[in-house]
C-alpha atoms as a PDB file:
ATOM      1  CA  UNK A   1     125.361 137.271  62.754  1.00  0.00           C
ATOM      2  CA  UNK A   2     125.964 134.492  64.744  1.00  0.00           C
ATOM      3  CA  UNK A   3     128.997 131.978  63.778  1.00  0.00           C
ATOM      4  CA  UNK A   4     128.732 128.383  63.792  1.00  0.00           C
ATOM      5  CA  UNK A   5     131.615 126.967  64.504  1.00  0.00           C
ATOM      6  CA  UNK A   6     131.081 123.706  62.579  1.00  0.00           C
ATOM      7  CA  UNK A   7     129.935 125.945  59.288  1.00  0.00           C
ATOM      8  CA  UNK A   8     132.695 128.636  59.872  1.00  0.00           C
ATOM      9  CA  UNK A   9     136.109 128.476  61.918  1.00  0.00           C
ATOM     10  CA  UNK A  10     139.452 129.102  61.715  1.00  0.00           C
ATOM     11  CA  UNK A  11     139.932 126.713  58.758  1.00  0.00           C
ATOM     12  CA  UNK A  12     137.471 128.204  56.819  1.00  0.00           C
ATOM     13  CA  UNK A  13     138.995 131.549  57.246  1.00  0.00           C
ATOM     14  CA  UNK A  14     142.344 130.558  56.431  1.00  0.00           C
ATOM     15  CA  UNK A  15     141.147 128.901  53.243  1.00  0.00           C
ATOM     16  CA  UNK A  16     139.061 132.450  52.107  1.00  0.00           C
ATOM     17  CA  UNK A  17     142.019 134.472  52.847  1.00  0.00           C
ATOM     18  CA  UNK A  18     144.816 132.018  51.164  1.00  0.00           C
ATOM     19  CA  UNK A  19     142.373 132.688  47.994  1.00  0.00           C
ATOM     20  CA  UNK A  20     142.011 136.077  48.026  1.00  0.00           C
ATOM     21  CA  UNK A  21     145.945 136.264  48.359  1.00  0.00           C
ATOM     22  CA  UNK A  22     145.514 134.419  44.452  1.00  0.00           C
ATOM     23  CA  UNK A  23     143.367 135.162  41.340  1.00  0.00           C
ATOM     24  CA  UNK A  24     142.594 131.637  40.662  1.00  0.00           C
ATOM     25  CA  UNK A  25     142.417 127.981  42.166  1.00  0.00           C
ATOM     26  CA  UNK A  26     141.770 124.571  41.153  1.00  0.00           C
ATOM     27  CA  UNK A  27     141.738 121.449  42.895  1.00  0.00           C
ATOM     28  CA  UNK A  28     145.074 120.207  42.330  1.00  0.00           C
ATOM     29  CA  UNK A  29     146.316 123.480  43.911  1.00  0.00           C
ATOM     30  CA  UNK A  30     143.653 123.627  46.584  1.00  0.00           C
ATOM     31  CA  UNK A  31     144.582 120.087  48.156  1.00  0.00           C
ATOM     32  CA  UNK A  32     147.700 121.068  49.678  1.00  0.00           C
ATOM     33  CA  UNK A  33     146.644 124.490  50.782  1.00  0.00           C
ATOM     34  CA  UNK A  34     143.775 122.602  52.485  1.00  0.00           C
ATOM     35  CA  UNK A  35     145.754 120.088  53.790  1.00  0.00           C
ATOM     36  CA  UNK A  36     147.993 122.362  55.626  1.00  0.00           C
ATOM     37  CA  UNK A  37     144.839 124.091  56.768  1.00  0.00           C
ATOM     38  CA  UNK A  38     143.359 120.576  58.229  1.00  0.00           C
ATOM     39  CA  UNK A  39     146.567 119.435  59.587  1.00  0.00           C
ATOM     40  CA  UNK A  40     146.843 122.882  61.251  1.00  0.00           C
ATOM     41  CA  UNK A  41     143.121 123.698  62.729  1.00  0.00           C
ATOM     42  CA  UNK A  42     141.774 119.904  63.423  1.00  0.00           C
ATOM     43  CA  UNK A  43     145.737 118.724  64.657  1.00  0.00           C
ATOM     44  CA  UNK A  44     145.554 115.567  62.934  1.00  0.00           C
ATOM     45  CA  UNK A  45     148.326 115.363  59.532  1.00  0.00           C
ATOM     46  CA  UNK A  46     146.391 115.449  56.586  1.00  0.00           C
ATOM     47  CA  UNK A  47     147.800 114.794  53.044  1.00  0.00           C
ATOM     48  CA  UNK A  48     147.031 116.379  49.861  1.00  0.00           C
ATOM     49  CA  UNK A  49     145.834 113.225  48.603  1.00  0.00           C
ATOM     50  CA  UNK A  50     142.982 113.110  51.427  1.00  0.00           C
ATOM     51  CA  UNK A  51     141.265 116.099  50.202  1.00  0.00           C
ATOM     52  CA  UNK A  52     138.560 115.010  47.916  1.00  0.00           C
ATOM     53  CA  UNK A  53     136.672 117.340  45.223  1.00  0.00           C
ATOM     54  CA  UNK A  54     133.923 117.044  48.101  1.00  0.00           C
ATOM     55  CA  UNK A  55     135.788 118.526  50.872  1.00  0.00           C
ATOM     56  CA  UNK A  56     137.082 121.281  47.988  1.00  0.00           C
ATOM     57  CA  UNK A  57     133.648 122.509  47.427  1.00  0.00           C
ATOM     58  CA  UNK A  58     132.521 122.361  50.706  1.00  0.00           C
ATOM     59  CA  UNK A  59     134.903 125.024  52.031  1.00  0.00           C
ATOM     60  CA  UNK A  60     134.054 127.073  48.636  1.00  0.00           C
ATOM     61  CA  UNK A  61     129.932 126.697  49.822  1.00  0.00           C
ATOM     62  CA  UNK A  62     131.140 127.807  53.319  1.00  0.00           C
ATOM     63  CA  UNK A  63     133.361 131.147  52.179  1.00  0.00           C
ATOM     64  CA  UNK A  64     130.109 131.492  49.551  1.00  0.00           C
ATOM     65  CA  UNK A  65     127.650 131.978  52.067  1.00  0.00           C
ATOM     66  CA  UNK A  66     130.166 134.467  54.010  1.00  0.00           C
ATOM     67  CA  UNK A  67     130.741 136.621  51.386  1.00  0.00           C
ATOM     68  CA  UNK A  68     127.650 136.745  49.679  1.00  0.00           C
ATOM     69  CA  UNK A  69     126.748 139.976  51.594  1.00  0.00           C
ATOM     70  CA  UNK A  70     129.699 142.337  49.968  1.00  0.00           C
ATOM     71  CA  UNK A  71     128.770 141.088  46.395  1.00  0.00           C
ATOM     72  CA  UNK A  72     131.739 138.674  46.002  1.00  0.00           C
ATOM     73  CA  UNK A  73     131.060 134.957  44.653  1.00  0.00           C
ATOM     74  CA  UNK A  74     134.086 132.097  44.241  1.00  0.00           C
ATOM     75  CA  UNK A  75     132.786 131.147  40.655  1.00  0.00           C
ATOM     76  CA  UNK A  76     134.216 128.252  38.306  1.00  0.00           C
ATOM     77  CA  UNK A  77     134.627 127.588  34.869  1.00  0.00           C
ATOM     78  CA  UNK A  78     136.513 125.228  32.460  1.00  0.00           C
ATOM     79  CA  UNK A  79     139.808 126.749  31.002  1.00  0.00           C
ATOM     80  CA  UNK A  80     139.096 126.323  27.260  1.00  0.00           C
ATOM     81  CA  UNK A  81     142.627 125.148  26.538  1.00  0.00           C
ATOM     82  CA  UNK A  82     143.309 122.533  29.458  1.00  0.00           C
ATOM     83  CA  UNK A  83     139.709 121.681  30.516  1.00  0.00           C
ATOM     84  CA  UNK A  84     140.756 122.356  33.718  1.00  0.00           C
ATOM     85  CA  UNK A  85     138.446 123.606  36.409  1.00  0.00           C
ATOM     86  CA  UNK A  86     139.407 126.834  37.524  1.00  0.00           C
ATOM     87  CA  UNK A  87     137.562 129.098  40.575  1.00  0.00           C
ATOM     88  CA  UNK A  88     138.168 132.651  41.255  1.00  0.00           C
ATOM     89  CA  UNK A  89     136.738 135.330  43.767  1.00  0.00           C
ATOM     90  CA  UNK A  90     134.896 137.761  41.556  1.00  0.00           C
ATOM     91  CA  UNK A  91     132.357 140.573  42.025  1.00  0.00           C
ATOM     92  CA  UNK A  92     129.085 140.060  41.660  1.00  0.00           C
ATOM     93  CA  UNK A  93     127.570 142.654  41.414  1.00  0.00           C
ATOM     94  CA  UNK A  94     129.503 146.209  40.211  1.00  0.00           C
ATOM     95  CA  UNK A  95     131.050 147.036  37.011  1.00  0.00           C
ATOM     96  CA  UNK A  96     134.034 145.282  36.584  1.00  0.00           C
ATOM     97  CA  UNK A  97     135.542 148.082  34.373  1.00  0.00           C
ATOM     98  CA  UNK A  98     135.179 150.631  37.222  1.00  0.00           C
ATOM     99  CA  UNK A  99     136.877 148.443  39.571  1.00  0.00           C
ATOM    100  CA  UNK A 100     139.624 148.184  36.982  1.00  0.00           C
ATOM    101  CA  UNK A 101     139.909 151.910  37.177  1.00  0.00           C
ATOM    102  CA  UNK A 102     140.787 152.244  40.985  1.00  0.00           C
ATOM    103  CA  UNK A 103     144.284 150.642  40.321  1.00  0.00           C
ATOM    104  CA  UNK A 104     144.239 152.063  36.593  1.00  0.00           C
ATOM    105  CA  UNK A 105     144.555 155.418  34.781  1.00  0.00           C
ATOM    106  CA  UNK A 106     142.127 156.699  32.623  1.00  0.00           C
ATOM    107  CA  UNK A 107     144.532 156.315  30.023  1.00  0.00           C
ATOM    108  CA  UNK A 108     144.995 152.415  30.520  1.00  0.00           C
ATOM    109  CA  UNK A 109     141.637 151.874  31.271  1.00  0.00           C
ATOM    110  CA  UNK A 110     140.911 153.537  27.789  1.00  0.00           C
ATOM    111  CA  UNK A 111     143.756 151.425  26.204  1.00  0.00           C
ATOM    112  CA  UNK A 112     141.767 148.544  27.991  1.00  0.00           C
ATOM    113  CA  UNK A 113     138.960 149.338  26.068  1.00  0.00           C
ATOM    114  CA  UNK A 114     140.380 149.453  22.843  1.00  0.00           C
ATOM    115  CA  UNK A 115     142.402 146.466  22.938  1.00  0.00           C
ATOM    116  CA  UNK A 116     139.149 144.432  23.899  1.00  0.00           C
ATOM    117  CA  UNK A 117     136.940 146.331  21.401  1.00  0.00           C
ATOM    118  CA  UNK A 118     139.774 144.637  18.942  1.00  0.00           C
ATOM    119  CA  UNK A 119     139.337 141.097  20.024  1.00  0.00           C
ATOM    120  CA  UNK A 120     135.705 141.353  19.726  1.00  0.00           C
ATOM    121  CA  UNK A 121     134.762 143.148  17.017  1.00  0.00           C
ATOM    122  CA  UNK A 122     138.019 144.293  14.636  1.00  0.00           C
ATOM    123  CA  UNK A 123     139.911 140.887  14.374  1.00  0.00           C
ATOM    124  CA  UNK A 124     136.333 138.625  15.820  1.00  0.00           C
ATOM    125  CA  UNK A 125     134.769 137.626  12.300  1.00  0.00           C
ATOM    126  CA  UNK A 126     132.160 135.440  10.407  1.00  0.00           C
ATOM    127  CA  UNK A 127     134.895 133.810   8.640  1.00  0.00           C
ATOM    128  CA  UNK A 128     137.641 133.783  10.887  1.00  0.00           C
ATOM    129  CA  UNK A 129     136.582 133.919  14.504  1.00  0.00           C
ATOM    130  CA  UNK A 130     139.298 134.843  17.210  1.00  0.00           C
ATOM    131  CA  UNK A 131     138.677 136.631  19.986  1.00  0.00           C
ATOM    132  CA  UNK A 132     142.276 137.250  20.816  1.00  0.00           C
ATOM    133  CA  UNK A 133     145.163 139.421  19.811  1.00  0.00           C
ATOM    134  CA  UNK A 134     148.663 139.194  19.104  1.00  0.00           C
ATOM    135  CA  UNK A 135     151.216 141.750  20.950  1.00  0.00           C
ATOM    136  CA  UNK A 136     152.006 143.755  17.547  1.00  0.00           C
ATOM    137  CA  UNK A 137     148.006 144.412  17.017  1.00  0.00           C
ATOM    138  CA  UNK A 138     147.548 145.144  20.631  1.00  0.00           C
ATOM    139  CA  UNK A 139     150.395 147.357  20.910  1.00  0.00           C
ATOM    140  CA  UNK A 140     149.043 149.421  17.934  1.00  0.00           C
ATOM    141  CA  UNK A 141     146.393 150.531  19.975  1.00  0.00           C
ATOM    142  CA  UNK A 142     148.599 152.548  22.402  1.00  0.00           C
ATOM    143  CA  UNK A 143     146.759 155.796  20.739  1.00  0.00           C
ATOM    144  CA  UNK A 144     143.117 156.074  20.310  1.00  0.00           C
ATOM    145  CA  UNK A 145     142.129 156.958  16.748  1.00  0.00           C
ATOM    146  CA  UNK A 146     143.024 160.928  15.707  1.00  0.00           C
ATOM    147  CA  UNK A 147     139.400 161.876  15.690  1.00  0.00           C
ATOM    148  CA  UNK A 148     138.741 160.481  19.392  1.00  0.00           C
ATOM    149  CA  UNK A 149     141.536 162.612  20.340  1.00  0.00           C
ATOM    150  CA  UNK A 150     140.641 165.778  18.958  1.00  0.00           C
ATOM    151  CA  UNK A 151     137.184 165.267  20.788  1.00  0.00           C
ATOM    152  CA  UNK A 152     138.689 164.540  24.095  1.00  0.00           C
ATOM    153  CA  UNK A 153     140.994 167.794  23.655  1.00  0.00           C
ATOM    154  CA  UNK A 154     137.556 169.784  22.878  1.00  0.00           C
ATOM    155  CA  UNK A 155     135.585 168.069  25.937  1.00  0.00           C
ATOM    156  CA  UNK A 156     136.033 166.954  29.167  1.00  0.00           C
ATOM    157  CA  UNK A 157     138.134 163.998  29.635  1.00  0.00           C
ATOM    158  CA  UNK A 158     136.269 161.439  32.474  1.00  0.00           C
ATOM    159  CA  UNK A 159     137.647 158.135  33.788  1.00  0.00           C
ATOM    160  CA  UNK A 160     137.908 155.966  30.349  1.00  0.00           C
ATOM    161  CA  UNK A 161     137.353 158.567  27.960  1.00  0.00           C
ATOM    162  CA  UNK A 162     140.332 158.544  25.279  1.00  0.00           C
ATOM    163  CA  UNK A 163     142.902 160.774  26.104  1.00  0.00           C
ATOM    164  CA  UNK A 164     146.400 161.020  24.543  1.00  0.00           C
ATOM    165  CA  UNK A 165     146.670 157.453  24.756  1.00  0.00           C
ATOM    166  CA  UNK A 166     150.146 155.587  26.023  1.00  0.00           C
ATOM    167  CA  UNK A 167     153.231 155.747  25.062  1.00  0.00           C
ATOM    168  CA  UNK A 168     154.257 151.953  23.232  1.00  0.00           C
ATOM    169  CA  UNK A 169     156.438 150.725  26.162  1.00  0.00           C
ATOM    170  CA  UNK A 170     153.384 151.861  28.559  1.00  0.00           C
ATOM    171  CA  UNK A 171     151.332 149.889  26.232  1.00  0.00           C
ATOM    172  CA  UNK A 172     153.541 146.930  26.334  1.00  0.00           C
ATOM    173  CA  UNK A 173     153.859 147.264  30.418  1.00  0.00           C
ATOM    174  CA  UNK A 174     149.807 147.468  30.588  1.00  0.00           C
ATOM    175  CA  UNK A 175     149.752 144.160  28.775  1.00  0.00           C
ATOM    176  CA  UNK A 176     152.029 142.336  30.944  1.00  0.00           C
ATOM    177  CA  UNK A 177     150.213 144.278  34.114  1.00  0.00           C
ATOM    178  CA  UNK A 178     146.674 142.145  33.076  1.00  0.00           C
ATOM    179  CA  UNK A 179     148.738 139.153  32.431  1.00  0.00           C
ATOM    180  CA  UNK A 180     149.960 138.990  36.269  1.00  0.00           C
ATOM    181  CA  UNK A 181     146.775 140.305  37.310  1.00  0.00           C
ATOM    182  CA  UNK A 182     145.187 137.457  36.064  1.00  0.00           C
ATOM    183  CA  UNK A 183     143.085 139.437  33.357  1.00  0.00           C
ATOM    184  CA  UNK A 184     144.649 138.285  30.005  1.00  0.00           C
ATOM    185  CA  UNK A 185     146.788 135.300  29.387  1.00  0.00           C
ATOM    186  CA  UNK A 186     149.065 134.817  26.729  1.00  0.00           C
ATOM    187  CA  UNK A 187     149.995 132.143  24.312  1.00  0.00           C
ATOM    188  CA  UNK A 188     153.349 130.699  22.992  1.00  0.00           C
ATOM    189  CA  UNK A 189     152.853 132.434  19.905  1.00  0.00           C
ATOM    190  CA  UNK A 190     151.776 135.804  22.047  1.00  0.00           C
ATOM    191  CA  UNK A 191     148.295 136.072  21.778  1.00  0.00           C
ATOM    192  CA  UNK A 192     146.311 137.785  24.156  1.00  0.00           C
ATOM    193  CA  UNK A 193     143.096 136.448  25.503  1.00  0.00           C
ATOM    194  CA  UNK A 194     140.557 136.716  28.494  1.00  0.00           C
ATOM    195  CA  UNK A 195     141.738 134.368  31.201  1.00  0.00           C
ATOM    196  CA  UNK A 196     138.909 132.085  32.959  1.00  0.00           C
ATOM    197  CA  UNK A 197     138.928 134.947  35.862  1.00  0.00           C
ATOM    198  CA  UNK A 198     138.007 137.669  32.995  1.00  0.00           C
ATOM    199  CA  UNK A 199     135.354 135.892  31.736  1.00  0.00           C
ATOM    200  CA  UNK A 200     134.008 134.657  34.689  1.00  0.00           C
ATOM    201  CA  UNK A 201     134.367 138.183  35.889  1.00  0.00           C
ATOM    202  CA  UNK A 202     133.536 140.302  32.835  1.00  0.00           C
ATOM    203  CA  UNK A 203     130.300 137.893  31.564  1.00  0.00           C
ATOM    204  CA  UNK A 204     127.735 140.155  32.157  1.00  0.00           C
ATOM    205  CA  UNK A 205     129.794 143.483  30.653  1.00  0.00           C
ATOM    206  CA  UNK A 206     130.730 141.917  27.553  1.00  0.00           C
ATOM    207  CA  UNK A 207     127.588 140.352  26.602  1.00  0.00           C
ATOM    208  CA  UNK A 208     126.023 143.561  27.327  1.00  0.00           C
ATOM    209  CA  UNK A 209     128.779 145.790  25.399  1.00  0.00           C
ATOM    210  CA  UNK A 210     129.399 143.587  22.015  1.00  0.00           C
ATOM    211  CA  UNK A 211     125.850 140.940  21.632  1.00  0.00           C
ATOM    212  CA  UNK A 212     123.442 143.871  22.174  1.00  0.00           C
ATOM    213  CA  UNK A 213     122.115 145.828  18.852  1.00  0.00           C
ATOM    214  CA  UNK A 214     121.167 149.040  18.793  1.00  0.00           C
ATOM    215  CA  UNK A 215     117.564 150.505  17.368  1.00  0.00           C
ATOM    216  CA  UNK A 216     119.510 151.448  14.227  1.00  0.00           C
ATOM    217  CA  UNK A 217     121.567 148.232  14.233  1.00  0.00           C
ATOM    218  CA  UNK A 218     118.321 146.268  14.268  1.00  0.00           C
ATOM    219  CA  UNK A 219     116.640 148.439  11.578  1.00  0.00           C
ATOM    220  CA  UNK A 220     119.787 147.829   8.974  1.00  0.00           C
ATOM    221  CA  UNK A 221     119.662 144.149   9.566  1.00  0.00           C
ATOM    222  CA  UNK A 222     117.080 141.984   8.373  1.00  0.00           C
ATOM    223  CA  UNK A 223     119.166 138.792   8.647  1.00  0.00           C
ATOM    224  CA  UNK A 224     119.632 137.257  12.235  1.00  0.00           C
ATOM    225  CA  UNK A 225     122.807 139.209  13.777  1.00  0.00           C
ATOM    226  CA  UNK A 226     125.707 136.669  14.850  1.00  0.00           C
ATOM    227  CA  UNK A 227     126.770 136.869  18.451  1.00  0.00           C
ATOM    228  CA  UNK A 228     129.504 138.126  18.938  1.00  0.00           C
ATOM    229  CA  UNK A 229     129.932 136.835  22.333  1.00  0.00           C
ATOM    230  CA  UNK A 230     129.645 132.669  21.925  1.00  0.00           C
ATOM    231  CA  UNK A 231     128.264 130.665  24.999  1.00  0.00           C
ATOM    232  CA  UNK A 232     128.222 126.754  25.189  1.00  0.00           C
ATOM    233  CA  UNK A 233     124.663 125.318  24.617  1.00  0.00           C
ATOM    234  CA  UNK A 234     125.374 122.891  27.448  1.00  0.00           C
ATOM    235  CA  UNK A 235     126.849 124.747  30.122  1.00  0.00           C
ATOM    236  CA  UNK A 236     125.859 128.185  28.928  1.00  0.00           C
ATOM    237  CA  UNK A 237     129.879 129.354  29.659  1.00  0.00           C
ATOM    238  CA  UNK A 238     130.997 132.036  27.044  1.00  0.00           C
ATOM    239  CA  UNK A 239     133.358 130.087  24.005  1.00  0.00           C
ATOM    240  CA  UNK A 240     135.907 132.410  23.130  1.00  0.00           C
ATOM    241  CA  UNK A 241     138.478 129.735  21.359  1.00  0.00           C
ATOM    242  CA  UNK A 242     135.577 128.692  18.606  1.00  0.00           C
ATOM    243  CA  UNK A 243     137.924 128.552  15.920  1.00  0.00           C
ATOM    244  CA  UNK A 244     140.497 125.514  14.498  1.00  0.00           C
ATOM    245  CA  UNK A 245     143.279 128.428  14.280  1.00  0.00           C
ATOM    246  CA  UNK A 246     145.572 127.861  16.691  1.00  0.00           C
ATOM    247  CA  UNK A 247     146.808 130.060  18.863  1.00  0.00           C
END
């Protein structure tokens, strides 16, 4: 493929690899990062404050249209708390739960599974809807449930399957792990909650794992079944802070 240098240079590679180095961006961070980049590829100074929201999302079209080919996208969505616009470099295309499991064990990735299972569905209600978890309630789940166990120590054990579960301080490490990975975030009062990246990231999987009813599911209910996963009628971005508790 044949590079323009006025669509794609040094500048724009710079930029693309200065975000991959992070698991987020916004503007405010993006204008000195691209203002070294200016001042450094077109030798003229540049200061932050000369980098407009335009010049931001041109270099974010540019690394788009390089990327696009090995399934990666630099998405954006508002954080729920600051109303900040935040972009991150996701996959677009594969599983995010397998790619989890090539820096994960089975038993972390399981752990994973559990602790999101909880923010959905155990602690997500009609009446009281959070989709997050405090540390205790996470912690908990360092152990999947006895009869899980017994079935993985009768079976084969695959990548995700239960297992013997963590130990607590493995538990607690794993949490802190997806906090700097830029999977969870937590709160003053230490909940635990998908960060922008995870639900820009995860969209598709969790829709798919907690909003879709099964044959029997449907048959059971004759009243209209309550998403579980919320999205914005405006902007059509998942809502996962839909409730006046405060976290």
């Amino acid at each position: 493929m044949p590079e323009d240098d006025e669509q794609w240079n040094d500048g724009h590679r710079a930029f693309l690899q200065a975000f991959m180095a992070r698991s987020t961006l916004t503007l405010e961070q993006a204008k000195p990062l691209l203002a070294g980049i200016q001042t450094a590829y077109e030798r003229k100074e540049t200061l932050p404050e000369d980098i407009t929201e335009a010049d931001f999302n041109a270099y974010i079209s540019a690394a788009n249209t390089r990327i696009s080919p090995f399934d990666l996208e630099i998405r954006s969505t508002f954080h729920q708390t600051t109303r900040t616009r935040m972009y991150a470099l996701v996959n677009s295309t594969s599983d995010p739960i397998i790619q989890l499991a090539t820096v994960h064990t089975a038993e972390e990735i399981s752990f994973l599974k559990r602790v999101l299972d909880a923010m959905f569905e155990t602690y997500n209600t009609t009446r009281h809807e959070v989709m997050a978890i405090t540390s205790m309630q996470a912690v908990r789940l360092h152990k999947p449930p006895d009869s899980e166990r017994r079935e993985t120590q009768n079976g084969i054990e695959t990548q995700g399957s239960p297992g013997q579960g963590l130990k607590m301080a493995e538990a607690e490490k794993m949490l802190k792990t997806l906090v700097e990975e830029g999977w969870f975030e937590k709160s003053k009062k230490g909940y635990y909650s998908l960060s922008p990246r995870a639900l820009m990231e995860l969209r598709g999987w969790l829709i798919e794992t907690y909003n879709d009813v099964d044959e029997e599911e449907e048959e059971e209910e004759e009243e209209e079944r309550i998403p579980r996963i919320k999205q914005c009628a405006a902007c059509k971005e998942i809502v996962t802070m839909v409730s006046a508790f405060n976290l």
